[in-house]
Protein backbone atom coordinates (compact mmCIF):
# COMPACT_ATOMS: atom_id res chain seq x y z
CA UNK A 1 -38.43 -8.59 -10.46
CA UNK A 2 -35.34 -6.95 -11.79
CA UNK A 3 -32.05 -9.60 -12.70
CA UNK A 4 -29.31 -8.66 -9.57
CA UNK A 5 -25.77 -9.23 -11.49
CA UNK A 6 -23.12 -10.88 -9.78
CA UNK A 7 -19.90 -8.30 -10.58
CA UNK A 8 -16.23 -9.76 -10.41
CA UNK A 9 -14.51 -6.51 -9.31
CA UNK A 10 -10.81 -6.50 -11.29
CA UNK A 11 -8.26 -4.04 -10.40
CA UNK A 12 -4.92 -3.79 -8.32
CA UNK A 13 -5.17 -3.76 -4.63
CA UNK A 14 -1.48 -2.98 -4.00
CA UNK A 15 -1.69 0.39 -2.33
CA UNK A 16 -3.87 2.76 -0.48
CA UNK A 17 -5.20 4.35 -3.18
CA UNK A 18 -5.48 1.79 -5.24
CA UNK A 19 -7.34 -0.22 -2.66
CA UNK A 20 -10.11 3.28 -2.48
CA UNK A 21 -10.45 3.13 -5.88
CA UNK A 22 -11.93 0.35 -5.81
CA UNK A 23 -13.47 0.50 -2.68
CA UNK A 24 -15.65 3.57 -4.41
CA UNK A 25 -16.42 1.64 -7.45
CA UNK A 26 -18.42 -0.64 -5.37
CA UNK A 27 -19.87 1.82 -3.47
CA UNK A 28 -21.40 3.24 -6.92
CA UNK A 29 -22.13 -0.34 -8.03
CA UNK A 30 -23.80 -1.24 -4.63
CA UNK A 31 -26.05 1.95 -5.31
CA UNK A 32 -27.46 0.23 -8.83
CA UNK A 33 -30.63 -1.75 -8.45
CA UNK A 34 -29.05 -4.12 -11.42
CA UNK A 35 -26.62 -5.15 -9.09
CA UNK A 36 -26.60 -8.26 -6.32
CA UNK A 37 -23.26 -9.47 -5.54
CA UNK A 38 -19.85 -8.26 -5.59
CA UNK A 39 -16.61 -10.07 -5.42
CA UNK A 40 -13.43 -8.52 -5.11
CA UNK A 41 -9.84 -10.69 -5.34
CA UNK A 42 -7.72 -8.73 -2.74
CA UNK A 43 -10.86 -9.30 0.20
CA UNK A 44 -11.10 -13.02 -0.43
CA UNK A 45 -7.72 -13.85 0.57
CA UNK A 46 -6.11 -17.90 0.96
CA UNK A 47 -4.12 -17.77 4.22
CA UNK A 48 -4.08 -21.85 4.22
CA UNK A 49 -0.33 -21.55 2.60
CA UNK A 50 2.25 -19.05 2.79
CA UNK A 51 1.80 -16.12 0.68
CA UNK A 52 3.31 -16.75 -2.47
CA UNK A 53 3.93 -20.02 -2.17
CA UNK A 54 3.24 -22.78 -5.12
CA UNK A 55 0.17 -23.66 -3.04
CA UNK A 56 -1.10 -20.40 -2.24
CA UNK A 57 -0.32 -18.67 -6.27
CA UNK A 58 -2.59 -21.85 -7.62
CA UNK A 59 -5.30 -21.62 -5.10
CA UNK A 60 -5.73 -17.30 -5.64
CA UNK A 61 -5.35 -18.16 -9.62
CA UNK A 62 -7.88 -20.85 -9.72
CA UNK A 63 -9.95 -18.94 -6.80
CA UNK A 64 -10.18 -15.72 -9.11
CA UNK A 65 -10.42 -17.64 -12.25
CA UNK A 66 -14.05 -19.85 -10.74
CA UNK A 67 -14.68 -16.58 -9.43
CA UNK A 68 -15.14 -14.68 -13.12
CA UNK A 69 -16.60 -18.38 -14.54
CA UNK A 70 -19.35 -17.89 -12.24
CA UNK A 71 -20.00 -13.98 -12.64
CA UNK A 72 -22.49 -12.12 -15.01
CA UNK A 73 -19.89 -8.95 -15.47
CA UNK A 74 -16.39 -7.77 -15.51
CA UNK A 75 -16.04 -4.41 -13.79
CA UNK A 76 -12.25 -3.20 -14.45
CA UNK A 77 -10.66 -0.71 -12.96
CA UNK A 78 -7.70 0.42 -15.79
CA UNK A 79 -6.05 2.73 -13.50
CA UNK A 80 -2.94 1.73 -11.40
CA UNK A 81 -0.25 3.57 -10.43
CA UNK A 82 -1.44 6.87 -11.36
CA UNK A 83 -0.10 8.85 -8.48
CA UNK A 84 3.80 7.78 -9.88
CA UNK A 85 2.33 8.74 -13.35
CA UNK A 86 2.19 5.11 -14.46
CA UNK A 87 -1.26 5.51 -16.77
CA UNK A 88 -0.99 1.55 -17.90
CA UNK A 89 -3.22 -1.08 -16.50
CA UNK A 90 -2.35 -3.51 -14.09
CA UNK A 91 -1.19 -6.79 -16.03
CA UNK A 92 -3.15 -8.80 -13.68
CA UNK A 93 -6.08 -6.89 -14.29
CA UNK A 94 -5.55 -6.81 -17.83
CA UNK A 95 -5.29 -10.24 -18.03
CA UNK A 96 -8.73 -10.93 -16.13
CA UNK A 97 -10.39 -8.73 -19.14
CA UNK A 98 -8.73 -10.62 -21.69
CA UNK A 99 -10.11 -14.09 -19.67
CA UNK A 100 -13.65 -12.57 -19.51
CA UNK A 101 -14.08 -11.55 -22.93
CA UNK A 102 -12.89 -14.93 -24.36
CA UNK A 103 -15.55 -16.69 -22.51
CA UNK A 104 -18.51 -13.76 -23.54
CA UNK A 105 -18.59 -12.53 -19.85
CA UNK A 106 -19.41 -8.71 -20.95
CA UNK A 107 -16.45 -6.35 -19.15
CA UNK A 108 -17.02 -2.68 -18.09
CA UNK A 109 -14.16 -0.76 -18.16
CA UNK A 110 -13.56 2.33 -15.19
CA UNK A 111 -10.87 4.70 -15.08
CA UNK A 112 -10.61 8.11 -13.46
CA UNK A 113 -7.56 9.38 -15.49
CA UNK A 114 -9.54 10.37 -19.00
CA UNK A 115 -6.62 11.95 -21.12
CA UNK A 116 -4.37 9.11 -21.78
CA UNK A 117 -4.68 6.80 -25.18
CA UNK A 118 -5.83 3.11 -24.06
CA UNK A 119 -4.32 -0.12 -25.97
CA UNK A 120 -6.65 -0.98 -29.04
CA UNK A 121 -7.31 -4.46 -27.53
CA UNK A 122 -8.26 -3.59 -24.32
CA UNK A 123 -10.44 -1.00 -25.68
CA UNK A 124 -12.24 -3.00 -27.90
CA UNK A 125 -13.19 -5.52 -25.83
CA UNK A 126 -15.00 -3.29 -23.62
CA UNK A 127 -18.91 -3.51 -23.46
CA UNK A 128 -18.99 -0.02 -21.67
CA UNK A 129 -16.13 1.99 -20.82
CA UNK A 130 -16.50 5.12 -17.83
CA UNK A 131 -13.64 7.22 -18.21
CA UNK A 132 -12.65 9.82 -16.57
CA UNK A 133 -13.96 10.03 -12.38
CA UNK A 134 -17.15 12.51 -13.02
CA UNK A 135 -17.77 9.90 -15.92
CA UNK A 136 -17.44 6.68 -13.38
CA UNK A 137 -20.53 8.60 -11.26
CA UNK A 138 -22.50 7.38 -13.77
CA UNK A 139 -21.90 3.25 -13.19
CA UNK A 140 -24.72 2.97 -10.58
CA UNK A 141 -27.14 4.03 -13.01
CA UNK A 142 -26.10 1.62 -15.45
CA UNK A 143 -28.59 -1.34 -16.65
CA UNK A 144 -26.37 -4.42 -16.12
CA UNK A 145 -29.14 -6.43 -17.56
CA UNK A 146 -29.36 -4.95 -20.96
CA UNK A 147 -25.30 -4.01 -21.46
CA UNK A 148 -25.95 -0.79 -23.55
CA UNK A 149 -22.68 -0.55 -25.44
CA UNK A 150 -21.62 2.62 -24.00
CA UNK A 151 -18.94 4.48 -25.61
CA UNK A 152 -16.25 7.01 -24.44
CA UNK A 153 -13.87 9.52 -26.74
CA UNK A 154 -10.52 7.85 -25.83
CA UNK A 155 -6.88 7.88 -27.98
CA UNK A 156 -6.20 4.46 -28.24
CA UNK A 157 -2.63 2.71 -29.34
């Protein structure tokens, strides 16, 4: 029997769009038979303190944080505000790849927007990178268990 990965699906959740980006990532990644379970930040909310309170920004941090600790895989989605022509990742987001790959949990990089440069950093810390959205078809046929590096032609800064 084939290993089901646990995914800890990064990206914003701010908007509409942003929020059906991700929403068809794990459509794709629910579609791969490598795949079990898939957490997402922004549909695991803590409504036990007011939003944005000292209580409630500690309880999301450490929430997310236990959250990664316990997943086999990163999936990030690098875009964010792309329909205001903002092309740089979420901070957030960023920060949760940066978290992942300091404690070897492998992170997968998605973006639909495949002609702008990505920082250096980011990019090299990606075990497989899908850019561009014909490119991101491609993530439900990926073999989460044996983390091909898998390489895309993208500027980087």
């Amino acid at each position: 029997m084939e290993k089901k990965n646990r995914v800890y699906l990064a990206g914003p959740f701010f908007s509409d769009q942003q929020v059906k980006r991700l929403d068809d990532v794990q459509a794709l990644l629910e579609q791969n038979p490598t795949i079990g379970d898939v957490f997402r930040p922004g549909k695991h909310a803590y409504d036990a303190a007011e939003f944005g309170s000292f209580e409630w920004q500690t309880a999301v941090f450490k929430h997310d944080i236990n959250n990664i600790n316990v997943s086999d895989v990163v999936v990030a989605m690098l875009d964010y505000k792309i329909e205001e022509n903002e092309f740089e990742p979420d901070s957030g987001t960023v920060w949760e790849c940066g978290y992942a790959a300091a404690h070897n949990i492998p992170v997968i990089g998605v973006r639909n927007i495949d002609d702008q440069p990505l920082n250096l950093m980011l990019a090299a810390s990606l075990t497989a990178f899908f850019n561009g959205s014909k490119n991101i078809q491609d993530i439900k046929d990926y073999d989460f268990n044996s983390l091909m590096t898998r390489y895309e032609n993208v500027k980087v800064f």
